[in-house]
C-alpha atoms as a PDB file:
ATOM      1  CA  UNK A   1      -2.704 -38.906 -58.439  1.00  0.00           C
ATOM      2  CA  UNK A   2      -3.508 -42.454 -57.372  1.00  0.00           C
ATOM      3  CA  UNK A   3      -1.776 -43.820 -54.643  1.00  0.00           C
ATOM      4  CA  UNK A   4      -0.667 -40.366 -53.272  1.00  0.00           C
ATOM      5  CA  UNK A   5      -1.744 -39.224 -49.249  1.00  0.00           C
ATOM      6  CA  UNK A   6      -2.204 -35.550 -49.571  1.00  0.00           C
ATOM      7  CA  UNK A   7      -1.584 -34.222 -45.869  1.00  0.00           C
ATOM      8  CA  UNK A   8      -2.839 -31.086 -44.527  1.00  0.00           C
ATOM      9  CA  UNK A   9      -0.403 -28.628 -43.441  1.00  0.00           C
ATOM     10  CA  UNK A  10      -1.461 -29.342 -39.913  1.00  0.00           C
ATOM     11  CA  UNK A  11      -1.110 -33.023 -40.324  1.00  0.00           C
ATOM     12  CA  UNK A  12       2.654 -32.416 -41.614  1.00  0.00           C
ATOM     13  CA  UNK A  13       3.768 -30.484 -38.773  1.00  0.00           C
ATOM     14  CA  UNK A  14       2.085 -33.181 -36.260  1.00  0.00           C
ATOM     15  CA  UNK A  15       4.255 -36.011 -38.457  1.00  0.00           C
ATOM     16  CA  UNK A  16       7.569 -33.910 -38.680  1.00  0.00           C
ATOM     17  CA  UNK A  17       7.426 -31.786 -35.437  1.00  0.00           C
ATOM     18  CA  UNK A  18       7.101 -28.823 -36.953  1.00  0.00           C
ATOM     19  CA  UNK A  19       5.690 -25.742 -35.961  1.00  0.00           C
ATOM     20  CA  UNK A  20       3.580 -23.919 -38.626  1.00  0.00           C
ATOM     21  CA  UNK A  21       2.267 -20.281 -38.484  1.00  0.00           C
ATOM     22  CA  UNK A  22      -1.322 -20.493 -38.836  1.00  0.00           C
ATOM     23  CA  UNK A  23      -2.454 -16.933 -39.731  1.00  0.00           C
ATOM     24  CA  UNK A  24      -5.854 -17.696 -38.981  1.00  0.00           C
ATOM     25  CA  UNK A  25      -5.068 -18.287 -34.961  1.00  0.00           C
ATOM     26  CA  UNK A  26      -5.592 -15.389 -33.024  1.00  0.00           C
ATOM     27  CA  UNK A  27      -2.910 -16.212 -30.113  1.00  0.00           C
ATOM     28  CA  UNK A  28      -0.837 -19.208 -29.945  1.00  0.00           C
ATOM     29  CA  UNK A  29      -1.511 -21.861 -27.147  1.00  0.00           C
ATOM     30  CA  UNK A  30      -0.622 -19.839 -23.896  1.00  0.00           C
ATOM     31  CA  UNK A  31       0.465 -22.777 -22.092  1.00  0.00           C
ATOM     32  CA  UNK A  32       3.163 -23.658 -24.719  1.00  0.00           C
ATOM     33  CA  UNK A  33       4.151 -20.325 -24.778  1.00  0.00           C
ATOM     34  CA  UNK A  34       5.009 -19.718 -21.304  1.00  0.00           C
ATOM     35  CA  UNK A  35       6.802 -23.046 -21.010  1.00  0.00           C
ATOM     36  CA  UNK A  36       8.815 -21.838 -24.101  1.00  0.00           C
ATOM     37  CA  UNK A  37       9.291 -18.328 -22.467  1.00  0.00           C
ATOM     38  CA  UNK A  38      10.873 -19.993 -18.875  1.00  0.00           C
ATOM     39  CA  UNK A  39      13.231 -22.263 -20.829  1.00  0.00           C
ATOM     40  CA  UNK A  40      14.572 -19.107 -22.589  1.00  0.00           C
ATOM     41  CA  UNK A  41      14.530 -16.977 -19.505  1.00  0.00           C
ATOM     42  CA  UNK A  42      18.740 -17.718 -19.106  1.00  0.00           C
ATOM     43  CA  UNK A  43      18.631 -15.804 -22.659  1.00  0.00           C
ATOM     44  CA  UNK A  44      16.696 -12.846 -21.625  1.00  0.00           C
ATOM     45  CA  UNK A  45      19.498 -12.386 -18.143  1.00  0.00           C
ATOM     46  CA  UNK A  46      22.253 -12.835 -20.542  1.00  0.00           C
ATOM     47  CA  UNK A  47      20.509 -10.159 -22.648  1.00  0.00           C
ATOM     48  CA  UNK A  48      20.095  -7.490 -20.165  1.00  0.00           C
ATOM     49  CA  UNK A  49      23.679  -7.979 -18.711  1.00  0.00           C
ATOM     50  CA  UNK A  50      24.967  -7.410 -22.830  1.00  0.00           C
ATOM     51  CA  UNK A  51      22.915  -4.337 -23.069  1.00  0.00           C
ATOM     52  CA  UNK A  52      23.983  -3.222 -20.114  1.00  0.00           C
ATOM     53  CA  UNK A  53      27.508  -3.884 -21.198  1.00  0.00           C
ATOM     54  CA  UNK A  54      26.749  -1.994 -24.503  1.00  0.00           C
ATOM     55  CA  UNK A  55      26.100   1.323 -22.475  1.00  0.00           C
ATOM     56  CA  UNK A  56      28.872   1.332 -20.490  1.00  0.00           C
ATOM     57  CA  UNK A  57      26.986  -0.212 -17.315  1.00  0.00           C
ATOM     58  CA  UNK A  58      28.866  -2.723 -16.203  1.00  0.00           C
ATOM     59  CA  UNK A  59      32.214  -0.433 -15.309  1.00  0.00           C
ATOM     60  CA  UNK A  60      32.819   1.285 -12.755  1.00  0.00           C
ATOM     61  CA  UNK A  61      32.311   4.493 -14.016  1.00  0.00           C
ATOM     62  CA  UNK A  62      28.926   3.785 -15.812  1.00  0.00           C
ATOM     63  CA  UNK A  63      27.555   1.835 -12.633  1.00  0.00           C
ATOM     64  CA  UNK A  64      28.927   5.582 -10.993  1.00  0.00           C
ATOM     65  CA  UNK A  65      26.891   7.623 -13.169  1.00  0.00           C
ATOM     66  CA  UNK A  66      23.905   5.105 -13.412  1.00  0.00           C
ATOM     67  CA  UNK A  67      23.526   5.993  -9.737  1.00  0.00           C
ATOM     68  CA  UNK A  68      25.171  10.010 -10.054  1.00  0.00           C
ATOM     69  CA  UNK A  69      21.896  10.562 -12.072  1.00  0.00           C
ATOM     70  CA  UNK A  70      18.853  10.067  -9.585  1.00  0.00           C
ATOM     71  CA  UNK A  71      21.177  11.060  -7.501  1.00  0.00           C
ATOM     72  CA  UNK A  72      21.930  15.116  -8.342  1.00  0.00           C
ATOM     73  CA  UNK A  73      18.162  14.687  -9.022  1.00  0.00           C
ATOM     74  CA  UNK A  74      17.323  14.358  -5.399  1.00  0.00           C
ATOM     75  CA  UNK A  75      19.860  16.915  -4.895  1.00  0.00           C
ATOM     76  CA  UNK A  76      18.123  19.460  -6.522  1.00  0.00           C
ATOM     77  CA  UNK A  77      14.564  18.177  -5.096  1.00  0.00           C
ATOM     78  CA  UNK A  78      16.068  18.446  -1.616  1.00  0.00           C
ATOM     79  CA  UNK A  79      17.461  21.849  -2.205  1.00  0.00           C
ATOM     80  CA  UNK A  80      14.010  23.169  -3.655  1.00  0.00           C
ATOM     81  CA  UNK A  81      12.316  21.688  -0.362  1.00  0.00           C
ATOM     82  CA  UNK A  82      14.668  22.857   2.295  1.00  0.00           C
ATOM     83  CA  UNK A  83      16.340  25.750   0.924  1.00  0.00           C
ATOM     84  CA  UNK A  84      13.882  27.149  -1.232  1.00  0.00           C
ATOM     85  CA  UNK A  85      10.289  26.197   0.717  1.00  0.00           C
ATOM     86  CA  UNK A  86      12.214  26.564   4.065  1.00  0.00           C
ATOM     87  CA  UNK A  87      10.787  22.586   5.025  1.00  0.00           C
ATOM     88  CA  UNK A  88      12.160  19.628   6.021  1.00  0.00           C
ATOM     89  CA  UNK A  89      14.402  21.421   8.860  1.00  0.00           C
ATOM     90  CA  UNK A  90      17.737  22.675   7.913  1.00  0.00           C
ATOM     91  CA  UNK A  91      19.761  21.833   5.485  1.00  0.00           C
ATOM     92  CA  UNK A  92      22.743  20.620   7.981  1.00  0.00           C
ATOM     93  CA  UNK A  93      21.161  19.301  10.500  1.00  0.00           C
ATOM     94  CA  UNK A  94      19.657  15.469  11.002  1.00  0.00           C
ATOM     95  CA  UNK A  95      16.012  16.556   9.820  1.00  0.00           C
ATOM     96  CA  UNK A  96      17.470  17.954   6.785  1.00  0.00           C
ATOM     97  CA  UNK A  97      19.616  14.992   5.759  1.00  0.00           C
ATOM     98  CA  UNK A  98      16.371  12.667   6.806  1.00  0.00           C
ATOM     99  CA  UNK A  99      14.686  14.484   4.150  1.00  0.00           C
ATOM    100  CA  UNK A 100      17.602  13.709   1.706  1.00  0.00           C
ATOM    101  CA  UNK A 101      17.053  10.174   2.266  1.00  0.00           C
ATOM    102  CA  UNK A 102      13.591  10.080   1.886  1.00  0.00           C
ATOM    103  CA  UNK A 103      14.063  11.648  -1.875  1.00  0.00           C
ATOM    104  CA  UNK A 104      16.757   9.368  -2.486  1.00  0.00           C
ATOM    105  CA  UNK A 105      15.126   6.379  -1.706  1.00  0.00           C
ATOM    106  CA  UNK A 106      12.026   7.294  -3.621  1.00  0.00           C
ATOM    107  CA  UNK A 107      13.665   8.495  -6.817  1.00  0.00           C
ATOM    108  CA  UNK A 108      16.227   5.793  -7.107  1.00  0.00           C
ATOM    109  CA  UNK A 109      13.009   3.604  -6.754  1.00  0.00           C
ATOM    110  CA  UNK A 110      10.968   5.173  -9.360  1.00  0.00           C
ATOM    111  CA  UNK A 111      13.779   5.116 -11.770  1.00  0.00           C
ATOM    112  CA  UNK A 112      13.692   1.433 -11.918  1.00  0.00           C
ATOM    113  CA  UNK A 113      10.109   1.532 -12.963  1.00  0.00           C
ATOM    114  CA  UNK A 114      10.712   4.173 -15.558  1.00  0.00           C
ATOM    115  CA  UNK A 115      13.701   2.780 -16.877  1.00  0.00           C
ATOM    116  CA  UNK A 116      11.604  -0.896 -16.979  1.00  0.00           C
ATOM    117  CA  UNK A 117       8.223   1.114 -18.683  1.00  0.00           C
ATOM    118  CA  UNK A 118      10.486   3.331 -21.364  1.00  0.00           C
ATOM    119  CA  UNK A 119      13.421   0.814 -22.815  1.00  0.00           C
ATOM    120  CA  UNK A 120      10.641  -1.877 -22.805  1.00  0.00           C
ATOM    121  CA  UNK A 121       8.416   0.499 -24.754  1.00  0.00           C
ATOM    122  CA  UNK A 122      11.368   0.247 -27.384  1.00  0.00           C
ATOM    123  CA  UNK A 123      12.198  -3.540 -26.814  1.00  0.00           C
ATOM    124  CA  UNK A 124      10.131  -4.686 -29.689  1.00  0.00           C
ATOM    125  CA  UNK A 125      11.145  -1.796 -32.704  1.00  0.00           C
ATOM    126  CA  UNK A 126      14.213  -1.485 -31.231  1.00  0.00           C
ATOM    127  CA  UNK A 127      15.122  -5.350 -31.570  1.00  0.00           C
ATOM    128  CA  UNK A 128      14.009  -6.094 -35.644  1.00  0.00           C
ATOM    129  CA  UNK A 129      16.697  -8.328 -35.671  1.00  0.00           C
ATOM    130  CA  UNK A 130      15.719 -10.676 -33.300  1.00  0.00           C
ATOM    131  CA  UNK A 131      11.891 -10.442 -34.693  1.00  0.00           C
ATOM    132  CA  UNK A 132      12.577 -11.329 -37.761  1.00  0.00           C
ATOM    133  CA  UNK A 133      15.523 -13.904 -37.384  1.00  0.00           C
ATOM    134  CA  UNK A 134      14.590 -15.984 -34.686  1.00  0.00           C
ATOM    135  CA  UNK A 135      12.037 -18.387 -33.418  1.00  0.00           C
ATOM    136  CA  UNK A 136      12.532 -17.354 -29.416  1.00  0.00           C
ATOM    137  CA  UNK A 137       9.237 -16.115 -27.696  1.00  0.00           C
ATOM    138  CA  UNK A 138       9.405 -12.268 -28.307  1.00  0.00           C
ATOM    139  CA  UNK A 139       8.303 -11.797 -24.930  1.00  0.00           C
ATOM    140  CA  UNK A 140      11.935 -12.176 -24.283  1.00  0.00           C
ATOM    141  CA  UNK A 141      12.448  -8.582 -25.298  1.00  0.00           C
ATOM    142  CA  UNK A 142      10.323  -6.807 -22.701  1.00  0.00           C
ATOM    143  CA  UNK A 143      11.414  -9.107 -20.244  1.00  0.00           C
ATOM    144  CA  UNK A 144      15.097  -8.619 -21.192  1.00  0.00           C
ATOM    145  CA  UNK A 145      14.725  -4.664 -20.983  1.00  0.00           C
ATOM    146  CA  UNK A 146      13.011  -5.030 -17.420  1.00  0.00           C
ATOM    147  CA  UNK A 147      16.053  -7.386 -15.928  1.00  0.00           C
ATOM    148  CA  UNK A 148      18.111  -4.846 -17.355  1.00  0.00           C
ATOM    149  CA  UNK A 149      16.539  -2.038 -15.736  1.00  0.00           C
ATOM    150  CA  UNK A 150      16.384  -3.827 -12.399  1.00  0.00           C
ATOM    151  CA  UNK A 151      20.121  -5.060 -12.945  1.00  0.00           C
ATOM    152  CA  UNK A 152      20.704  -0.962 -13.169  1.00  0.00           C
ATOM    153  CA  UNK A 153      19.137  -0.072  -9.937  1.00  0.00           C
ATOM    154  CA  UNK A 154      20.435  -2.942  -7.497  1.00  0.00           C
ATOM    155  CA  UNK A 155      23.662  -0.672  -7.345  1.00  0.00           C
ATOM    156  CA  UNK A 156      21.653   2.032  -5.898  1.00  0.00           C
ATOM    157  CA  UNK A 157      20.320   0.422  -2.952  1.00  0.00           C
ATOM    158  CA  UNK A 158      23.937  -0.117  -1.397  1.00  0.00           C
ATOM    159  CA  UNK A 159      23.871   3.421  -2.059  1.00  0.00           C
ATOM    160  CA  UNK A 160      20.765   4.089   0.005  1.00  0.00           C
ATOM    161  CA  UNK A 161      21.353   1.731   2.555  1.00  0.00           C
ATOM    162  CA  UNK A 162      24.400   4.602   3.329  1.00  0.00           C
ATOM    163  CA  UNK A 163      21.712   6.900   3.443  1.00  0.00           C
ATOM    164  CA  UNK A 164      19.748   4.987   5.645  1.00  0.00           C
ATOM    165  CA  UNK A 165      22.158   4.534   8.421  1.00  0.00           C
ATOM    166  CA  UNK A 166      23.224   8.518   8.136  1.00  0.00           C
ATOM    167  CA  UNK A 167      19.918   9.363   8.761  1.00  0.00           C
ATOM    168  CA  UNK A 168      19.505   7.515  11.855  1.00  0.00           C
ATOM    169  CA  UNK A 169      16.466   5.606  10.487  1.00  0.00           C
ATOM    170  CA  UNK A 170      15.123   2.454  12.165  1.00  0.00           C
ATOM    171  CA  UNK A 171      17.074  -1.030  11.134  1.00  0.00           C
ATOM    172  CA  UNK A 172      14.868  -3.897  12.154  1.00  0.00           C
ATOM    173  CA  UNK A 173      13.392  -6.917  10.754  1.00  0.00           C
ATOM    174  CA  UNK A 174      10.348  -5.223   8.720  1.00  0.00           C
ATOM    175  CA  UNK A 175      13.464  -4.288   6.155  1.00  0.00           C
ATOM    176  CA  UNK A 176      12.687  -7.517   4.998  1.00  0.00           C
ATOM    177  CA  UNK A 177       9.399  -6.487   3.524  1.00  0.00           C
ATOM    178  CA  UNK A 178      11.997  -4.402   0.503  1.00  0.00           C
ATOM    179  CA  UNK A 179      12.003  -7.784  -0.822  1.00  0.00           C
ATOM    180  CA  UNK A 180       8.563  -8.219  -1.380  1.00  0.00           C
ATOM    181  CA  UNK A 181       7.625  -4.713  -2.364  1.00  0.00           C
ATOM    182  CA  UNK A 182      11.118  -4.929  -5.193  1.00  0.00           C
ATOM    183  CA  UNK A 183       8.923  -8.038  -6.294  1.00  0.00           C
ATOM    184  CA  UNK A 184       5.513  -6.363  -6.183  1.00  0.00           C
ATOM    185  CA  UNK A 185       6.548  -3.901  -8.675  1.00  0.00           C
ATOM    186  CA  UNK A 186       8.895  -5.732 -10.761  1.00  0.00           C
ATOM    187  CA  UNK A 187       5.678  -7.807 -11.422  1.00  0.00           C
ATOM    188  CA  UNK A 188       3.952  -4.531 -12.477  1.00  0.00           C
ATOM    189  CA  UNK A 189       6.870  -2.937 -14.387  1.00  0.00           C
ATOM    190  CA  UNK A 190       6.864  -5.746 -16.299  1.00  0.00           C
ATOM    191  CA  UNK A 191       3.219  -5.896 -17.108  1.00  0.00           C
ATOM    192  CA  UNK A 192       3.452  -2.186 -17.975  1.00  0.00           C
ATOM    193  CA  UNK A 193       6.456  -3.139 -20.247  1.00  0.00           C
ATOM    194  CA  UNK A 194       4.760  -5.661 -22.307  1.00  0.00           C
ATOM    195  CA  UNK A 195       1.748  -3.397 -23.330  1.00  0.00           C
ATOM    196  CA  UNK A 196       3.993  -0.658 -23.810  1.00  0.00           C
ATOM    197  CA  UNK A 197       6.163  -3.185 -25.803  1.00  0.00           C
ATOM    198  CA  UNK A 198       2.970  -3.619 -28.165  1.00  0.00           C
ATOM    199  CA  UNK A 199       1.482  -0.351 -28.357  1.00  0.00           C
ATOM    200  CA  UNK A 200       4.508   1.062 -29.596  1.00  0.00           C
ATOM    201  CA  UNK A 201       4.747  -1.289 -32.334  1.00  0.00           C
ATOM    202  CA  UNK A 202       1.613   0.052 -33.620  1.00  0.00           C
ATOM    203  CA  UNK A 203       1.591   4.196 -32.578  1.00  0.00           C
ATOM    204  CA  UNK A 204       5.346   5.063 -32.951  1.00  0.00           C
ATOM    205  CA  UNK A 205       5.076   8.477 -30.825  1.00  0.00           C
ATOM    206  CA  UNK A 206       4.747   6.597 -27.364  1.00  0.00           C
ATOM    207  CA  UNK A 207       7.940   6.287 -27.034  1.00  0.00           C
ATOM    208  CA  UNK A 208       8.828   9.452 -27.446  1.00  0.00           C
ATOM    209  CA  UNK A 209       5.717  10.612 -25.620  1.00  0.00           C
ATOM    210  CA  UNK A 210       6.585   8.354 -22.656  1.00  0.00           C
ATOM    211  CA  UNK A 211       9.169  10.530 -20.879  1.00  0.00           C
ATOM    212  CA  UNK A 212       6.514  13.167 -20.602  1.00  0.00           C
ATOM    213  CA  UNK A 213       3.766  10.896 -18.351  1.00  0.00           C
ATOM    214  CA  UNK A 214       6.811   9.360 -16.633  1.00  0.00           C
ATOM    215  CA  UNK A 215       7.517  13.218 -14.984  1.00  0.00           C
ATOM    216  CA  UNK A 216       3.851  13.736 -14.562  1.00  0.00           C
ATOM    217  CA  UNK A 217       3.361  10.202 -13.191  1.00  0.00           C
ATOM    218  CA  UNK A 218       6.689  11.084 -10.331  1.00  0.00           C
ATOM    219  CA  UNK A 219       4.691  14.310  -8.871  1.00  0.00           C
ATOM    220  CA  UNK A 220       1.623  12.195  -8.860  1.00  0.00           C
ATOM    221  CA  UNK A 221       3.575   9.869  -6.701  1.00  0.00           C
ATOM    222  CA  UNK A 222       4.832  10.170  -2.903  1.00  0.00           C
ATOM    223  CA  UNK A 223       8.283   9.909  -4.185  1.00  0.00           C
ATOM    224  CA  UNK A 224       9.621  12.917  -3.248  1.00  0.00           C
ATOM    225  CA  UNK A 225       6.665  13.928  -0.855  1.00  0.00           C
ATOM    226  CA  UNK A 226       5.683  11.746   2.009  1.00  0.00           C
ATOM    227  CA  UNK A 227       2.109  10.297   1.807  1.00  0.00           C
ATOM    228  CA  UNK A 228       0.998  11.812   4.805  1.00  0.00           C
ATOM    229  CA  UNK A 229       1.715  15.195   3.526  1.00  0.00           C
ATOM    230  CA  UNK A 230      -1.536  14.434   0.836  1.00  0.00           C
ATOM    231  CA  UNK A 231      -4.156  16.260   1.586  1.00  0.00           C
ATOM    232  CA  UNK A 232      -7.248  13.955   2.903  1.00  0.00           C
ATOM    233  CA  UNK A 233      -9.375  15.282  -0.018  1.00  0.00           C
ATOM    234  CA  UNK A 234      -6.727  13.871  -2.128  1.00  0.00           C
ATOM    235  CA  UNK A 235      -5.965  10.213  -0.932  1.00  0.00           C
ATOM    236  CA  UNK A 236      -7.879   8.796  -3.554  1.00  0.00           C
ATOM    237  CA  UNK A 237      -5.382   9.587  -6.173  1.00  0.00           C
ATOM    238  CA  UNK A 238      -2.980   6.929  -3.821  1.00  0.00           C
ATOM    239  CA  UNK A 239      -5.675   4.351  -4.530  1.00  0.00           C
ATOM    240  CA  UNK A 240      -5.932   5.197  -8.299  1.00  0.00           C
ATOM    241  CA  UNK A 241      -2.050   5.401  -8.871  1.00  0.00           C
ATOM    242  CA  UNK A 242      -0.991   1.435 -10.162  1.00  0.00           C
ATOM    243  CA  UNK A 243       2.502   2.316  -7.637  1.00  0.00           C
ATOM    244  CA  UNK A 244       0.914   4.793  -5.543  1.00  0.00           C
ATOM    245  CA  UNK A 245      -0.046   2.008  -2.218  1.00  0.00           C
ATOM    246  CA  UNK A 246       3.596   0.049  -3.629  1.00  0.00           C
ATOM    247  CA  UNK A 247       5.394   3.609  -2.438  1.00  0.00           C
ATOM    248  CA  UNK A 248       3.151   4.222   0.497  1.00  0.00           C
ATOM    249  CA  UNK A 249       4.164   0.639   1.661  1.00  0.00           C
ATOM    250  CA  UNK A 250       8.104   1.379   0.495  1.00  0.00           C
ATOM    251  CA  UNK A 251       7.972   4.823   3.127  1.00  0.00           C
ATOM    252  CA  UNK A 252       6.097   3.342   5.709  1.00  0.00           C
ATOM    253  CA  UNK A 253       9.073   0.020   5.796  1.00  0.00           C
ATOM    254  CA  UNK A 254      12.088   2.735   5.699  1.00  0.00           C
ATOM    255  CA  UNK A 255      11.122   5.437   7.157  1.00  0.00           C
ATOM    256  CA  UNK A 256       8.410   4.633   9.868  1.00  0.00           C
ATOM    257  CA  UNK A 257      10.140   1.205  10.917  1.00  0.00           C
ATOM    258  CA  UNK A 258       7.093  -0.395  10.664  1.00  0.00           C
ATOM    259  CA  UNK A 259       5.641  -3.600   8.541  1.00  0.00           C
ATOM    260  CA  UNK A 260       3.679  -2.176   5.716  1.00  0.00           C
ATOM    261  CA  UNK A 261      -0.591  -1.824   6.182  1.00  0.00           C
ATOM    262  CA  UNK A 262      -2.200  -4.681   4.267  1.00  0.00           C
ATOM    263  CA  UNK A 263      -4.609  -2.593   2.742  1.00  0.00           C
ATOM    264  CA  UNK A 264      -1.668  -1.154   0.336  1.00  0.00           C
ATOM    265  CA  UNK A 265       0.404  -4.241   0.280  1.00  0.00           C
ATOM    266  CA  UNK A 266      -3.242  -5.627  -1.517  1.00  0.00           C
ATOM    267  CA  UNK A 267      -4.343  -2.780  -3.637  1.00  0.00           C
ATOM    268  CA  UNK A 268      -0.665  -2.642  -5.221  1.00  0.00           C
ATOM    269  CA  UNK A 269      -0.551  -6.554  -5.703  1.00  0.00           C
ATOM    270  CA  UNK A 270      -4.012  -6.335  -7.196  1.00  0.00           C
ATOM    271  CA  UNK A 271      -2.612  -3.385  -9.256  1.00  0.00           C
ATOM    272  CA  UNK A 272       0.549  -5.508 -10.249  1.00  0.00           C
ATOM    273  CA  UNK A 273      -0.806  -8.553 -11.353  1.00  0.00           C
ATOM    274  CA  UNK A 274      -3.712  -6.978 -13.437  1.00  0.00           C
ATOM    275  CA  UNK A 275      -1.304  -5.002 -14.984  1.00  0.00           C
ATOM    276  CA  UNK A 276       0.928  -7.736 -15.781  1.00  0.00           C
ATOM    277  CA  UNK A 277      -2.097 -10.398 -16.949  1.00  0.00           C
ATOM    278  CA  UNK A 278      -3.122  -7.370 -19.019  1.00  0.00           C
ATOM    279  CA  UNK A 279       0.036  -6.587 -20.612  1.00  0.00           C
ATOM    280  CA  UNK A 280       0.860 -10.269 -21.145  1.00  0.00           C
ATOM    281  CA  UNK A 281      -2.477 -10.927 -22.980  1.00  0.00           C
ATOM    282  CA  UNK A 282      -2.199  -7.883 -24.964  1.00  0.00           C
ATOM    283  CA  UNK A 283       1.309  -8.938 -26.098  1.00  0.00           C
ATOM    284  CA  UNK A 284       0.209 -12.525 -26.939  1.00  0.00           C
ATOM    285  CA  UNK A 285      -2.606 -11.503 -28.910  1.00  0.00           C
ATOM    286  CA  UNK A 286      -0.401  -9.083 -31.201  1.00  0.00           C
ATOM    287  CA  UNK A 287       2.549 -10.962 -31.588  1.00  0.00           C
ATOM    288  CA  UNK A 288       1.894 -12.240 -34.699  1.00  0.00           C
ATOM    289  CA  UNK A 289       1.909  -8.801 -36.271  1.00  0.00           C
ATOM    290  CA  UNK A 290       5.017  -7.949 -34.940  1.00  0.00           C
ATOM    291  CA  UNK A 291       7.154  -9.120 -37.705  1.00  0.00           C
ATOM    292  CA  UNK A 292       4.770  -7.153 -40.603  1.00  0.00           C
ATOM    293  CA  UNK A 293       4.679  -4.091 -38.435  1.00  0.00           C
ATOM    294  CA  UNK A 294       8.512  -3.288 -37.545  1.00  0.00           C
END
C-alpha cells in the first residue's frame, strides 16, 4: 500500500531492540555470547548450590557421604594393593598409610572430573525446562553442572589435607601450585562438559555409556598408581591422556614436595584449553538445535 515502510525482520529488531532467531545463522555472534554468558555467571553458582541442595549436598550428612564415597573406594584400592599384592609396605605402618594417601588424593581428584564430564553430559536433556522457557545462554547448564561438581569436591580436600599431615608428607610452599593445577582441569572438565553437553543431545546412550570410559579412563590414569611405577615403554599413554601430565603434576606437588616439571604443567594446559575451545565451539554451533532436539 502507498505510503507504507515495509521493514525487514532484521531492520525491526535493530529499531525495537529485539533479538530475532535467524535460522539461517550457523552460530550466533561469539562475542555477544560470552558477554551474555559472564553477566549470567551469578545464575549458573546459584544453580549448582540449588542442585546441590536438591540431593541432599549441602547437609551435613550428604557433604559426609559425598566424601564417604571416594573414600571406601580408596579403601578397597588400598586393601587390594597392600593386602592383596603385598606392596606399598604394611598395612599399619607409615609406608602403608602413605600409600592410603596417595589413593585418596587421586580418587577424590578424579571424582571431580567425572562428576563435572557425567552430570554435564545430562545438563542439556536433563534441563528442557530451562531450554525451552528462557532466553539465558544455555551454556549456563554445563557450566552450572561443573560448579556443582567442583562445589562437591572442595569438602574433600580438608579431608585430604588430614591425610596429608598423617602421612608425614612434605608441607612447603610448592602446595601452592594445587591452585593452579584445580584451575588447569576445571578449565578442561569444563570443555569436556560442553561437548558432552551436545553430543548427548543428539546420541542419547552417552550418558549412559559414560560411566563405563570414566572406569576405563581411572586405570588409564596414575590415580591410584604412581607415575613412576609406568613402565618406560608405556609413558606415552601419560602424554596422550587429556589429565594424564595434570595428575603427574598433582603427585609430584603432594607427594614429592617439589614444584611440578613444566613439561606437564604445558602439555595439560595445552590439553585443557583445546579441550575447552573445542567443546565451547561445538556447543555454540549446535545450540540452536537444542530446543527441536530435547
Amino acid at each position: 500500500m502507498k505510503g507504507l515502510d515495509f521493514l525487514s525482520n532484521s531492520e525491526v529488531a535493530k529499531k525495537n531492540r529485539v533479538k530475532v532467531y535467524d535460522a539461517k545463522a550457523s552460530m550466533p555472534d561469539v562475542g555477544q555470547y560470552i558477554s551474555e554468558t559472564v553477566t549470567h555467571l551469578r545464575f549458573a553458582f546459584e544453580k549448582a548450590k540449588l542442585d546441590l541442595r536438591a540431593t541432599n549436598k549441602n547437609t551435613w550428612l550428604g557433604q559426609l557421604w559425598n566424601v564417604m564415597n571416594p573414600l571406601l573406594l580408596s579403601l578397597v584400592y588400598w586393601l587390594l594393593i597392600v593386602v592383596i599384592l603385598g606392596s606399598g609396605g604394611n598395612i599399619f605402618d607409615l609406608e602403608g598409610v602413605k600409600v592410603l594417601t596417595q589413593i585418596v588424593g587421586g580418587l577424590f581428584l578424579y571424582r571431580f572430573v567425572s562428576t563435572g564430564l557425567m552430570s554435564g553430559s545430562k545438563s542439556i536433556v536433563g534441563g528442557g525446562a530451562f531450554v525451552l522457557n528462557t532466553r539465558l545462554p544455555r551454556l549456563i547448564l554445563p557450566l552450572s553442572a561443573v560448579c556443582s561438581a567442583f562445589l562437591s569436591f572442595l569438602p574433600s580436600l580438608l579431608l585430604y589435607s588430614l591425610f596429608h599431615i598423617v602421612s608425614k608428607y612434605p608441607l612447603g610452599l610448592q602446595l601452592f601450585w594445587v591452585v593452579v593445577i584445580l584451575a588447569i582441569l576445571l578449565i578442561l572438565t569444563t570443555g569436556l562438559a560442553m561437548a558432552s553437553a551436545t553430543a548427548n543431545v543428539y546420541f542419547r546412550d552417552i550418558a549412559s555409556f559414560l560411566p563405563y570410559v570414566t572406569r576405563i579412563w581411572l586405570y588409564l590414569t596414575p590415580v591410584i598408581y604412581l607415575y613412576e611405577e609406568i613402565p618406560s615403554s608405556a609413558k606415552w599413554l601419560v602424554y596422550v591422556n587429556p589429565i594424564g601430565c595434570i595428575f603427574v603434576a598433582w603427585q609430584q606437588v603432594l607427594f614429592e614436595g617439589n614444584n611440578p616439571d613444566a613439561k606437564y604443567l604445558l602439555i595439560g594446559s595445552a590439553w585443557a584449553f583445546g579441550l575447552f575451545v573445542a567443546g565451547f565451539f561445538m556447543f555454540l554451533l549446535k545450540e540452536r538445535d537444542f530446543a527441536i532436539r530435547i
